[in-house]
Structure formats: structure tokens, C-alpha cells
Protein backbone atom coordinates (compact mmCIF):
# COMPACT_ATOMS: atom_id res chain seq x y z
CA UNK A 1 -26.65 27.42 3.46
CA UNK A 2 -24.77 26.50 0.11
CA UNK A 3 -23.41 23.08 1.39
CA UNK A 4 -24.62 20.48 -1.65
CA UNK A 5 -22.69 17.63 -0.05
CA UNK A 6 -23.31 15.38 3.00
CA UNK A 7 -22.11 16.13 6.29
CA UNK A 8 -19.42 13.77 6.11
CA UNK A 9 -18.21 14.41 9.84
CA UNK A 10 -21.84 14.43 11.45
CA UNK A 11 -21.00 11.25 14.00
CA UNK A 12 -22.84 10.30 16.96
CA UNK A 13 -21.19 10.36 20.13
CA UNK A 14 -22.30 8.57 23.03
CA UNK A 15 -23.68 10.72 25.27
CA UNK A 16 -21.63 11.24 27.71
CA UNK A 17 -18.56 12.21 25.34
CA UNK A 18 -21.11 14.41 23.90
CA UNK A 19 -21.62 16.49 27.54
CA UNK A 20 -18.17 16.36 27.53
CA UNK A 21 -17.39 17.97 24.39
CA UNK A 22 -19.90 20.43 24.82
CA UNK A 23 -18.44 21.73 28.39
CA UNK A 24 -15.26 21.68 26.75
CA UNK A 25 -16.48 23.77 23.88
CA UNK A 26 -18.39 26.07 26.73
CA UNK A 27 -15.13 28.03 28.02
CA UNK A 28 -12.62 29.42 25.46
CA UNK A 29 -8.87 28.29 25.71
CA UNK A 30 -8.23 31.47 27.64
CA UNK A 31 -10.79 30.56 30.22
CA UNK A 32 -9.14 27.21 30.13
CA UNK A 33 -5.62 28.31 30.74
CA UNK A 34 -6.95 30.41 33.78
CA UNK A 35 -7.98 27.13 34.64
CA UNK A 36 -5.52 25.37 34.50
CA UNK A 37 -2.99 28.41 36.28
CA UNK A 38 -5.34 28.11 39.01
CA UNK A 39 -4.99 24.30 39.67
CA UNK A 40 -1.28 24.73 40.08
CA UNK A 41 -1.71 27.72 42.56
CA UNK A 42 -3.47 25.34 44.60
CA UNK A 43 -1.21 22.46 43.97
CA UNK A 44 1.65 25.22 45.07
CA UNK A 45 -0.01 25.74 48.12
CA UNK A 46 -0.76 22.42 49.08
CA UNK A 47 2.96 21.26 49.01
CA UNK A 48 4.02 24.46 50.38
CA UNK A 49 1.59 23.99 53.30
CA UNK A 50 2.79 20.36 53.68
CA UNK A 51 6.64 21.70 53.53
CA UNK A 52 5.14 24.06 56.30
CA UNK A 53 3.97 21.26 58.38
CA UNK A 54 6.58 19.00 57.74
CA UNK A 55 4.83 16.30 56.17
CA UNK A 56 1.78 15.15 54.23
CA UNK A 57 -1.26 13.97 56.15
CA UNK A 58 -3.64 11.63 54.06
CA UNK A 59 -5.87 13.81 53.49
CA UNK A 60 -3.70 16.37 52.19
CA UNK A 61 -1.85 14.06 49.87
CA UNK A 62 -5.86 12.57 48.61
CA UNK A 63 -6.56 16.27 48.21
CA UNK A 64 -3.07 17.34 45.76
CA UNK A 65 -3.83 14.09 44.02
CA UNK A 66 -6.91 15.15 43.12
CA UNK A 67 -5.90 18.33 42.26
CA UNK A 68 -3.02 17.54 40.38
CA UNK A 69 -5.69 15.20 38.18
CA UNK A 70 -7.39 17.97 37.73
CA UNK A 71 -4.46 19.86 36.45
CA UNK A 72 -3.72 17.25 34.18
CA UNK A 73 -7.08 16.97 32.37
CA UNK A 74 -6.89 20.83 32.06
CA UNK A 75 -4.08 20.43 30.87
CA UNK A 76 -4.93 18.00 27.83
CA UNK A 77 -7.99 20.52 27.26
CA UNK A 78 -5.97 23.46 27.07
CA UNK A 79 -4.26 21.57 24.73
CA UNK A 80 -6.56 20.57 22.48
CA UNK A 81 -8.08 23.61 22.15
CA UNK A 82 -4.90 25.26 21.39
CA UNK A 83 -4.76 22.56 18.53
CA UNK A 84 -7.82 22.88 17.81
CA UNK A 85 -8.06 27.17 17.61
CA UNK A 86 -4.58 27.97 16.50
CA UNK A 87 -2.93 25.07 14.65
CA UNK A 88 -5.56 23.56 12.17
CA UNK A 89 -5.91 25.16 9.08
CA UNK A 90 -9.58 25.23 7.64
CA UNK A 91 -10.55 26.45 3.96
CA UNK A 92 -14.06 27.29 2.55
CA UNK A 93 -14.99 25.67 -1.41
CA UNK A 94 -14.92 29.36 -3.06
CA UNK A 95 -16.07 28.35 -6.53
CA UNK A 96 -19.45 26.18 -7.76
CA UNK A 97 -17.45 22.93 -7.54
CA UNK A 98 -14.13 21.37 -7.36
CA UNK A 99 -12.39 18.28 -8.06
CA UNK A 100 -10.61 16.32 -5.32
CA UNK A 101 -7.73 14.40 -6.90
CA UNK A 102 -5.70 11.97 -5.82
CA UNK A 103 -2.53 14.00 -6.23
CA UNK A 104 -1.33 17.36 -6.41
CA UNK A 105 -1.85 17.53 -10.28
CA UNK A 106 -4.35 17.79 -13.08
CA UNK A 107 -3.08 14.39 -14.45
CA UNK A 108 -4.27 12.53 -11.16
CA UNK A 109 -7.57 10.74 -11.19
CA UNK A 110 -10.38 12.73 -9.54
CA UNK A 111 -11.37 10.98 -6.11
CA UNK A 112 -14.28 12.98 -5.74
CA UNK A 113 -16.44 16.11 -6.30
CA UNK A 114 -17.00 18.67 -3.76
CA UNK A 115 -19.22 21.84 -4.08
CA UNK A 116 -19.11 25.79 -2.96
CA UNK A 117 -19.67 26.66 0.84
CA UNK A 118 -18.22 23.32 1.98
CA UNK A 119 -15.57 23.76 5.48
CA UNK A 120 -12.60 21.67 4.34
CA UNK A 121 -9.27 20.69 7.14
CA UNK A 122 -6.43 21.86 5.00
CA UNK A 123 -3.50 19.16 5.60
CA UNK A 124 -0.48 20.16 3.28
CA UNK A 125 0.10 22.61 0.69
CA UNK A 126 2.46 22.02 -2.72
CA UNK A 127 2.77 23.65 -5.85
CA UNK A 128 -0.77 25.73 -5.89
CA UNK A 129 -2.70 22.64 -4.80
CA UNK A 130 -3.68 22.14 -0.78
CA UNK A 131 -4.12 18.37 -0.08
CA UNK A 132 -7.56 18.85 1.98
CA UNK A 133 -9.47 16.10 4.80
CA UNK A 134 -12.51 16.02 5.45
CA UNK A 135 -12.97 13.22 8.18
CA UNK A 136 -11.70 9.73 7.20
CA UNK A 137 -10.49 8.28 3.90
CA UNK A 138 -12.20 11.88 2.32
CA UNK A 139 -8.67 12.96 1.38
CA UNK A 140 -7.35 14.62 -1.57
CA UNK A 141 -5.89 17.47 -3.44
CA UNK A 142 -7.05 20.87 -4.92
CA UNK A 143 -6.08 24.02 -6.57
CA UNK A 144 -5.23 26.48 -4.17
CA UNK A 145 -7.91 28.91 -6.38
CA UNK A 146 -11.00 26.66 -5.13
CA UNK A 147 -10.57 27.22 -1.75
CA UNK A 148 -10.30 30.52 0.78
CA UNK A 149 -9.02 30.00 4.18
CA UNK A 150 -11.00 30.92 7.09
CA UNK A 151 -8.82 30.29 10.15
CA UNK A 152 -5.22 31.20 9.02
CA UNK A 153 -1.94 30.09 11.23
CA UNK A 154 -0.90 32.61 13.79
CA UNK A 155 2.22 34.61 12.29
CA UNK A 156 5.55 34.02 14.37
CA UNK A 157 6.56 36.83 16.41
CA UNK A 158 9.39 38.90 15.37
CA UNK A 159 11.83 40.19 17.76
């Protein structure tokens, strides 16, 4: 509700992307891996039932091909969620409005001005200032005091 600037990443997409999208978006990634474990159950069983039989019939082999697409566009889903959940860094404008430089210092020219409440992709961080995207050529730097994370990178398991 604070957002002052445009919606820079509000595109259009054709509809049919846009279905797609949203049943991607519909399941979590967890509900996505089950998915996608599922798929290669029945791929498993469909070669081990050909093994069984001692060969493929045709329609056997049209129905593990079309399982094993299947599995593959699972597979890209799962990962893009994955990317999409737990790799991508995101960062919320915490004060009444920054400057977006082109470098990581005060003495770089200011690119741009962007205001409190605005969801930033946060794309490098050096020296106390996070180089920040916002869709396209919106790119630049930051203090690291403007901005609060939202979505922070999983920790790595110690063990």
C-alpha cells in the first residue's frame, strides 16, 4: 500500500503462458516434487514391466514416452520453483526513499530514485551496498540500510 513507483514488472503475458504460470503457481514445490517422484514410479514400472515381458510393445513405449515428457516438464517446474522459493534473494525499500546508483559508492551517479514499500531482486552484495534488479535495465546499487530482506537464503546444513 506504500509503493510510490510504477510496477515496473507488470507485463502481459499471452494468455496461455498466463494459465500456465498460474497452474504452476497453484501447487507448491513440495507438491511438485511429489509430482515429479510419482512420474518416475511409473516410468520404473513401465520398463520393469517391459523387462518382464521381454520387450516393448508400441503402445507401451508411446505410453513411457509420454510419461517420461511428463517427468521432464516436472522436472523444469520443480526447478524453477526451487529457484524461484529458495535461491532469489528479495529486499523491501525500508526508509522514505533511496537512491539507486550506478555503483557501489556514494561518488557514483544516481540512476534512479526508488521509494519505501517497494519489493526489490537483490543481485550482489559489496561493501554495505546490495546491487538490486528490478526487471530489465532497472539495475543499480544501494546501501545495505535502505533495504530489509524478506526471503533470506536457506542456511547450509552443518554436519
Amino acid at each position: 500500500g506504500h509503493i510510490e513507483d510504477l510496477e515496473l514488472n507488470s507485463v502481459e503475458l499471452p494468455l496461455f503462458i498466463a494459465q500456465f504460470v498460474t497452474l504452476v503457481h497453484a501447487l507448491t514445490l513440495n507438491e511438485w516434487s511429489w509430482i515429479a517422484v510419482v512420474w518416475i514410479w511409473f516410468l520404473a514400472g513401465g520398463l520393469a514391466w517391459a523387462w518382464y515381458r521381454e520387450g516393448l510393445g508400441t503402445r507401451l513405449r508411446r505410453v513411457l514416452l509420454v510419461v517420461a515428457s511428463l517427468l521432464a516438464v516436472t522436472l523444469v517446474i520443480v526447478g524453477w520453483r526451487y529457484q524461484d522459493e529458495q535461491v532469489r534473494r528479495q529486499a523491501v525499500i525500508v526508509v522514505p526513499q533511496a537512491s539507486v546508483r550506478s555503483g557501489p559508492a556514494e561518488n557514483f551517479p544516481v540512476l534512479f530514485e526508488v521509494h519505501d514499500g517497494l519489493t526489490l531482486r537483490v543481485e550482489e552484495e559489496r561493501d554495505g551496498w546490495m546491487r538490486i534488479g528490478m526487471g530489465g535495465d532497472w539495475v543499480g546499487w544501494v546501501p545495505a540500510a535502505s533495504l530489509e530482506e524478506v526471503r533470506r537464503r536457506p542456511e547450509p546444513h552443518q554436519g
